[in-house]
PDB file of N, CA and C in Angstrom:
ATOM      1  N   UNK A   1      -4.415 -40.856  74.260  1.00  0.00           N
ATOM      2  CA  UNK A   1      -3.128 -41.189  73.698  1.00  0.00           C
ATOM      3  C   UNK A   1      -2.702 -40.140  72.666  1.00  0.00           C
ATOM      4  N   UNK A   2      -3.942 -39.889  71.701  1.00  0.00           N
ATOM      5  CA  UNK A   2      -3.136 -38.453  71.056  1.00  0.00           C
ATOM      6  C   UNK A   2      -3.052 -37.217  71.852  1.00  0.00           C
ATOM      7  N   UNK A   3      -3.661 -36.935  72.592  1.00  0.00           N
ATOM      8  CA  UNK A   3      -3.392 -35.928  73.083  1.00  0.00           C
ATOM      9  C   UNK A   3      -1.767 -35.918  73.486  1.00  0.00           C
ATOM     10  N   UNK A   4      -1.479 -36.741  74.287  1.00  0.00           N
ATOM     11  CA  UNK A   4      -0.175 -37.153  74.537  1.00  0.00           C
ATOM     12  C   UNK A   4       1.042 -36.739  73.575  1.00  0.00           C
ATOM     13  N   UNK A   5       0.755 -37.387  72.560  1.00  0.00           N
ATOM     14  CA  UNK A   5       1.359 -36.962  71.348  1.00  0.00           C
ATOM     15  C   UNK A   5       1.654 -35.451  70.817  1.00  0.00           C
ATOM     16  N   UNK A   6       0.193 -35.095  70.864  1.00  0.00           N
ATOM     17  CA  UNK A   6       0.148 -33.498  70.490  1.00  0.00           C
ATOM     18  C   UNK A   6       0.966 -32.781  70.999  1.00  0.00           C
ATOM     19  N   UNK A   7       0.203 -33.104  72.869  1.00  0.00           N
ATOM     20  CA  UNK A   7       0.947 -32.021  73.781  1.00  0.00           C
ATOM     21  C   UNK A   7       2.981 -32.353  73.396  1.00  0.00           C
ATOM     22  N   UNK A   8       3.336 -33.562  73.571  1.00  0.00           N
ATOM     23  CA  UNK A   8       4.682 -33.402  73.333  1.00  0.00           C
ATOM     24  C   UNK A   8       5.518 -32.808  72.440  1.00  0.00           C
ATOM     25  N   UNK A   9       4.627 -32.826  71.171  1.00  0.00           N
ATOM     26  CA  UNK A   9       4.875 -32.603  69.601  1.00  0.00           C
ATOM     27  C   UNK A   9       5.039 -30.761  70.106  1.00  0.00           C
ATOM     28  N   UNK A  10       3.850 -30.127  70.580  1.00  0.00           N
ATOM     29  CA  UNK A  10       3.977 -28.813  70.797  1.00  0.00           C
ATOM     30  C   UNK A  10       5.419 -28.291  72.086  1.00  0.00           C
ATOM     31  N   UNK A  11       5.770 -29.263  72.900  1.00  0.00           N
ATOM     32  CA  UNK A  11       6.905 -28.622  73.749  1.00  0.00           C
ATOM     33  C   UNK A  11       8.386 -28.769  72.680  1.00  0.00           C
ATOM     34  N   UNK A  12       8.009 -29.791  71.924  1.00  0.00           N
ATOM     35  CA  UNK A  12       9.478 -29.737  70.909  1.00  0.00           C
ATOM     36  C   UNK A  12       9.278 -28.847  69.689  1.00  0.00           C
ATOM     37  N   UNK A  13       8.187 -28.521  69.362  1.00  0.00           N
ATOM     38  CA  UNK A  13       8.241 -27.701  68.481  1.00  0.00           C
ATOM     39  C   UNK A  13       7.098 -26.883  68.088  1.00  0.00           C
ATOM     40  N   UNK A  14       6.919 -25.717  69.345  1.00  0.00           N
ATOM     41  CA  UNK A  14       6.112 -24.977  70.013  1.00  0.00           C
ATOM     42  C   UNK A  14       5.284 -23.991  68.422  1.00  0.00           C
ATOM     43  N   UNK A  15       6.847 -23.931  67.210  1.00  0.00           N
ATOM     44  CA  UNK A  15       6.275 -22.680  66.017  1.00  0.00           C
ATOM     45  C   UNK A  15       6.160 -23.334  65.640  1.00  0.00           C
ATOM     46  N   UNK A  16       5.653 -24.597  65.360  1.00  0.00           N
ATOM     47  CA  UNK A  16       5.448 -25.259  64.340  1.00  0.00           C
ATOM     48  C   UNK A  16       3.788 -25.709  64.277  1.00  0.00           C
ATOM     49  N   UNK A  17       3.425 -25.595  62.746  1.00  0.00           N
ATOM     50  CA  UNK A  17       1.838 -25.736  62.733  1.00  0.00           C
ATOM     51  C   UNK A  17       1.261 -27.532  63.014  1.00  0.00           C
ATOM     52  N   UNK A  18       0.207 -27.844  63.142  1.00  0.00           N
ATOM     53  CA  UNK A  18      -0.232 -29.122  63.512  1.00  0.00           C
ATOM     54  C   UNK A  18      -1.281 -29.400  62.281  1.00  0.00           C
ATOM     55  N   UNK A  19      -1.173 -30.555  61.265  1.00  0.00           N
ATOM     56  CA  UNK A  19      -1.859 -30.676  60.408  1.00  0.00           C
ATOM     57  C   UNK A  19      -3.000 -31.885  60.524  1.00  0.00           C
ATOM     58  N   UNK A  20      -3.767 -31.775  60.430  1.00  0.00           N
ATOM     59  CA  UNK A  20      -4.807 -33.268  59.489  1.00  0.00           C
ATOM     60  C   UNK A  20      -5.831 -32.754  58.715  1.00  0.00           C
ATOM     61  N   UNK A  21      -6.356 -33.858  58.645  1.00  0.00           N
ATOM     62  CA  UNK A  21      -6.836 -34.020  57.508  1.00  0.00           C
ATOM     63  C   UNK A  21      -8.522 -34.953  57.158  1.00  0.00           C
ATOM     64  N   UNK A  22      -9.339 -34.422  58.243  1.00  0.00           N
ATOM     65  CA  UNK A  22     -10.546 -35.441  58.101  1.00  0.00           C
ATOM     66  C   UNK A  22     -10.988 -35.360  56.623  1.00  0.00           C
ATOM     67  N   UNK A  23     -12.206 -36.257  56.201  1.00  0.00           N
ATOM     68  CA  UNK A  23     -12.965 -36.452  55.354  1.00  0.00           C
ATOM     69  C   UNK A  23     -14.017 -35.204  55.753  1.00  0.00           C
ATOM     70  N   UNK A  24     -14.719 -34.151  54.501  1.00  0.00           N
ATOM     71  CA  UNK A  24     -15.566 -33.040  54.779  1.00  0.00           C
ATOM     72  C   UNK A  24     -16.568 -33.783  54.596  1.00  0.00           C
ATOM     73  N   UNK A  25     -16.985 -35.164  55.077  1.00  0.00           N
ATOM     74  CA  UNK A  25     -18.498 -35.247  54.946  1.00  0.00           C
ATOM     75  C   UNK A  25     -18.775 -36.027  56.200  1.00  0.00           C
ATOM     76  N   UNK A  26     -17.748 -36.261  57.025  1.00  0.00           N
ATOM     77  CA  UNK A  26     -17.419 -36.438  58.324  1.00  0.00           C
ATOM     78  C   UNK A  26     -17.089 -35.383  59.521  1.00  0.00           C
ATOM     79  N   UNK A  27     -18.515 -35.422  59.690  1.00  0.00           N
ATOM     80  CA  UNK A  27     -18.839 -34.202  60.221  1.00  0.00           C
ATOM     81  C   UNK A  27     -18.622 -33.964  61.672  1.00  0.00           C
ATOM     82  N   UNK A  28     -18.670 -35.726  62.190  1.00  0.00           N
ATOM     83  CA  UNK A  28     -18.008 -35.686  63.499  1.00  0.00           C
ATOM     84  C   UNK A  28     -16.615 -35.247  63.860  1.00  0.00           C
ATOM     85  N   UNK A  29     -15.865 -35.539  62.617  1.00  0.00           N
ATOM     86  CA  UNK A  29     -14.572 -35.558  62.637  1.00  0.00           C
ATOM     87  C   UNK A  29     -14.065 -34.081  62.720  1.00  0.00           C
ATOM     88  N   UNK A  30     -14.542 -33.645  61.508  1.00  0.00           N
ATOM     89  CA  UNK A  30     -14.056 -32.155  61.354  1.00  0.00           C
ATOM     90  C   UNK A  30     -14.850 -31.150  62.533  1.00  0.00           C
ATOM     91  N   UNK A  31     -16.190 -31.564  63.056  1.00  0.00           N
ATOM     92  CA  UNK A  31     -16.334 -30.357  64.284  1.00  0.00           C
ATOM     93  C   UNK A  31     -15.689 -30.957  65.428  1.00  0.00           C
ATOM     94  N   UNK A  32     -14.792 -31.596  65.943  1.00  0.00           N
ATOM     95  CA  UNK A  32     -13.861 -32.092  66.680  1.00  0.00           C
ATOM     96  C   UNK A  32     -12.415 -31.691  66.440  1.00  0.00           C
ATOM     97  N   UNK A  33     -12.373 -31.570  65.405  1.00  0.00           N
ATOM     98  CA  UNK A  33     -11.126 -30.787  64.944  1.00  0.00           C
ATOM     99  C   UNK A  33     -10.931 -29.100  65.346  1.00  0.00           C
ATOM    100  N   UNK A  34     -12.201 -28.853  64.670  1.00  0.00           N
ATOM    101  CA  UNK A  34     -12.575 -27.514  65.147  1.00  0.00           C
ATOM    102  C   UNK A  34     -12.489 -26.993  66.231  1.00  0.00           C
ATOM    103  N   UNK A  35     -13.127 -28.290  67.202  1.00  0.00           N
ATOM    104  CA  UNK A  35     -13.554 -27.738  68.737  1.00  0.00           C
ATOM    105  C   UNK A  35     -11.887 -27.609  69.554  1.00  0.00           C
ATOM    106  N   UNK A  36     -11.039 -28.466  68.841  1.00  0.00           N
ATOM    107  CA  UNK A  36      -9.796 -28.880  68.981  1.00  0.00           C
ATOM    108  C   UNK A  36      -8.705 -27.344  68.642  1.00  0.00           C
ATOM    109  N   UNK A  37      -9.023 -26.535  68.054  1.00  0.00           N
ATOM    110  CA  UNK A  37      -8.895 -25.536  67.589  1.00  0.00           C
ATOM    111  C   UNK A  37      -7.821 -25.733  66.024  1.00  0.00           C
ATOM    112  N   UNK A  38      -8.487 -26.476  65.318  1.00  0.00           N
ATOM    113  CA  UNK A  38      -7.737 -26.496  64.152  1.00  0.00           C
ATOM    114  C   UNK A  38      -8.828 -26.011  63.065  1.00  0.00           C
ATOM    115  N   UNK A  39      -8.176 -25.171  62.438  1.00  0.00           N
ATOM    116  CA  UNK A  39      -8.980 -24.146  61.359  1.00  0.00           C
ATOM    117  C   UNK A  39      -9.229 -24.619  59.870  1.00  0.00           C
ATOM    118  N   UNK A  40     -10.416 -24.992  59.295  1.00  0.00           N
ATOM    119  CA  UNK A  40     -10.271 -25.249  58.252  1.00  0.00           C
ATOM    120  C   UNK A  40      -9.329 -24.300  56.875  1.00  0.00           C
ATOM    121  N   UNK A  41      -8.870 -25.051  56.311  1.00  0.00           N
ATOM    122  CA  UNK A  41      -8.071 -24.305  55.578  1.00  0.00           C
ATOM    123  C   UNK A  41      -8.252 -24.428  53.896  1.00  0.00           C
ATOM    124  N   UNK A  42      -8.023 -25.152  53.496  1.00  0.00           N
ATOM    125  CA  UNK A  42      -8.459 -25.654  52.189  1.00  0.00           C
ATOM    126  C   UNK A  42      -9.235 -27.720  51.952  1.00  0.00           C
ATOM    127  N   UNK A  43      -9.912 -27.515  50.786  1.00  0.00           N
ATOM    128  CA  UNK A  43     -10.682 -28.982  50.509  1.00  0.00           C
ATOM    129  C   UNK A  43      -9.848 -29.378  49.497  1.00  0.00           C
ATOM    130  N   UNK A  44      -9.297 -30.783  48.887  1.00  0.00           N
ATOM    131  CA  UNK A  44      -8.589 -31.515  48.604  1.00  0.00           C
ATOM    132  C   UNK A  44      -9.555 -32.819  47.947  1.00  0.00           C
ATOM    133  N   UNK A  45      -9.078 -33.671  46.895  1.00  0.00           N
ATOM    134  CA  UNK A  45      -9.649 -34.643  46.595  1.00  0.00           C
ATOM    135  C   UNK A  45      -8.362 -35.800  47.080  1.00  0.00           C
ATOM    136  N   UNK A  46      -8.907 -37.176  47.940  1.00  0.00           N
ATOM    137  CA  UNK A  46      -7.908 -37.995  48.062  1.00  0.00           C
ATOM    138  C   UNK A  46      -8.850 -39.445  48.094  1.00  0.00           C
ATOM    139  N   UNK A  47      -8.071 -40.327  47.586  1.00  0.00           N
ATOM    140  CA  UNK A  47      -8.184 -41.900  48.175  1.00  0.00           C
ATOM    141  C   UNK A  47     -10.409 -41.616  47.765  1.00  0.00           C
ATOM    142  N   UNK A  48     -10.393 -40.908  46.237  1.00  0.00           N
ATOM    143  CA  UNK A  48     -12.194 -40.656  45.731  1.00  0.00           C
ATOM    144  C   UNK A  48     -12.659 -39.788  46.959  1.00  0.00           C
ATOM    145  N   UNK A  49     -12.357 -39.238  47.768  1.00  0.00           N
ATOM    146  CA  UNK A  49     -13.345 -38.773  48.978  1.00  0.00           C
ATOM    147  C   UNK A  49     -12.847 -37.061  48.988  1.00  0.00           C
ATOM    148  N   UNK A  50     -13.350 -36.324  49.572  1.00  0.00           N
ATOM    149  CA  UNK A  50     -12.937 -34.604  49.521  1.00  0.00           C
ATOM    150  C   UNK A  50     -12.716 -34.637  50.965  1.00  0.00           C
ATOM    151  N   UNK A  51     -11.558 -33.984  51.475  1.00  0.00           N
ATOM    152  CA  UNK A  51     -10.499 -34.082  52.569  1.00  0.00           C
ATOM    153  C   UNK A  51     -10.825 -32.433  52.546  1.00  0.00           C
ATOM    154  N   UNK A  52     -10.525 -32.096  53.951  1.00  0.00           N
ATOM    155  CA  UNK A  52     -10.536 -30.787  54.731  1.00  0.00           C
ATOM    156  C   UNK A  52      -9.115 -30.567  54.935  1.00  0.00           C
ATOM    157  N   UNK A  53      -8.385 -29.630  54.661  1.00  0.00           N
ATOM    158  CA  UNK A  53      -6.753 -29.618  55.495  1.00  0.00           C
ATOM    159  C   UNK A  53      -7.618 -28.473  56.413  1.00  0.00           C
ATOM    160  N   UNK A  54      -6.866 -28.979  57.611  1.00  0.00           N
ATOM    161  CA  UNK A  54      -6.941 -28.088  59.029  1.00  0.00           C
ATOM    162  C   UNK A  54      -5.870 -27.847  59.950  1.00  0.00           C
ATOM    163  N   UNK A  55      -5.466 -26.763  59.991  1.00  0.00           N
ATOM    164  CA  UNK A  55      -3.938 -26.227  60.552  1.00  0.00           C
ATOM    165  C   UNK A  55      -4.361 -25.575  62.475  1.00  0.00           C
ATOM    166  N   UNK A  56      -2.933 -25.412  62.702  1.00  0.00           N
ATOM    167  CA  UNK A  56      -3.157 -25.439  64.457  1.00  0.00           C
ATOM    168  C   UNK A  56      -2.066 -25.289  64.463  1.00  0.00           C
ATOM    169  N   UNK A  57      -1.485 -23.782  65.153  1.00  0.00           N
ATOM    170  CA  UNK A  57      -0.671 -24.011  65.812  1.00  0.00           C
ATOM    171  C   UNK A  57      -0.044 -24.899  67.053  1.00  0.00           C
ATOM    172  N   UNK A  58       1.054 -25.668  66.945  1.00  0.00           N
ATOM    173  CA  UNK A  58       0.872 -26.502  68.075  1.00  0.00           C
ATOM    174  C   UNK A  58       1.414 -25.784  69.782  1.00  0.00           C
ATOM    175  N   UNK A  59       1.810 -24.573  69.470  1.00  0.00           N
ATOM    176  CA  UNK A  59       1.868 -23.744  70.284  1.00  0.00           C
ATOM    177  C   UNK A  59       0.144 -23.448  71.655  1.00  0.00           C
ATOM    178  N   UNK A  60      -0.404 -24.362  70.793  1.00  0.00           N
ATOM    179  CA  UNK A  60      -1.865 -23.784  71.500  1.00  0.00           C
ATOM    180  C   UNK A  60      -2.192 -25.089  72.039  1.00  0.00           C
ATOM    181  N   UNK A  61      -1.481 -25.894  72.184  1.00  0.00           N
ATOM    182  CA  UNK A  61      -1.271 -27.209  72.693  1.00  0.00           C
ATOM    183  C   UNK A  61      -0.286 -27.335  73.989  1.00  0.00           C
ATOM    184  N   UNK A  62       0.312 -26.088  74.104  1.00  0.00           N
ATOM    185  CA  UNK A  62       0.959 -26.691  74.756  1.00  0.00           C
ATOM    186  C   UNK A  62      -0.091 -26.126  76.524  1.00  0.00           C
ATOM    187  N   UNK A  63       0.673 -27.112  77.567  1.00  0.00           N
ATOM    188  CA  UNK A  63       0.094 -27.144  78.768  1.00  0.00           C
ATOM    189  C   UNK A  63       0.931 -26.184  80.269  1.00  0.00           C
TER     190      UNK A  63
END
């Protein structure tokens, strides 16, 4: 279902970057992100926990 999302998100707006945001001690999360091709970018404190921002072009989404 996200994929779905993604891929559509990238045909409407191919230059535009793709953001989230796992928890860095969620390790499943963020090497899934990775494998996903979203690049860690900077660490963040939110909601007490340290957050990863990870960017992606959604151009690399598309099909």
């Amino acid at each position: 279902m996200v994929a779905t999302h993604v891929c559509a998100a990238a045909d409407e707006l191919p230059d535009q970057p793709g953001l989230i945001t796992p928890q860095t001690a969620n390790e499943r999360s963020l090497g899934l992100a990775i494998r996903l091709g979203f690049q860690p970018v900077s660490n963040f404190e939110w909601f007490d926990a340290q957050q990863t921002l990870c960017l992606a072009g959604l151009h690399s989404f598309n099909t």
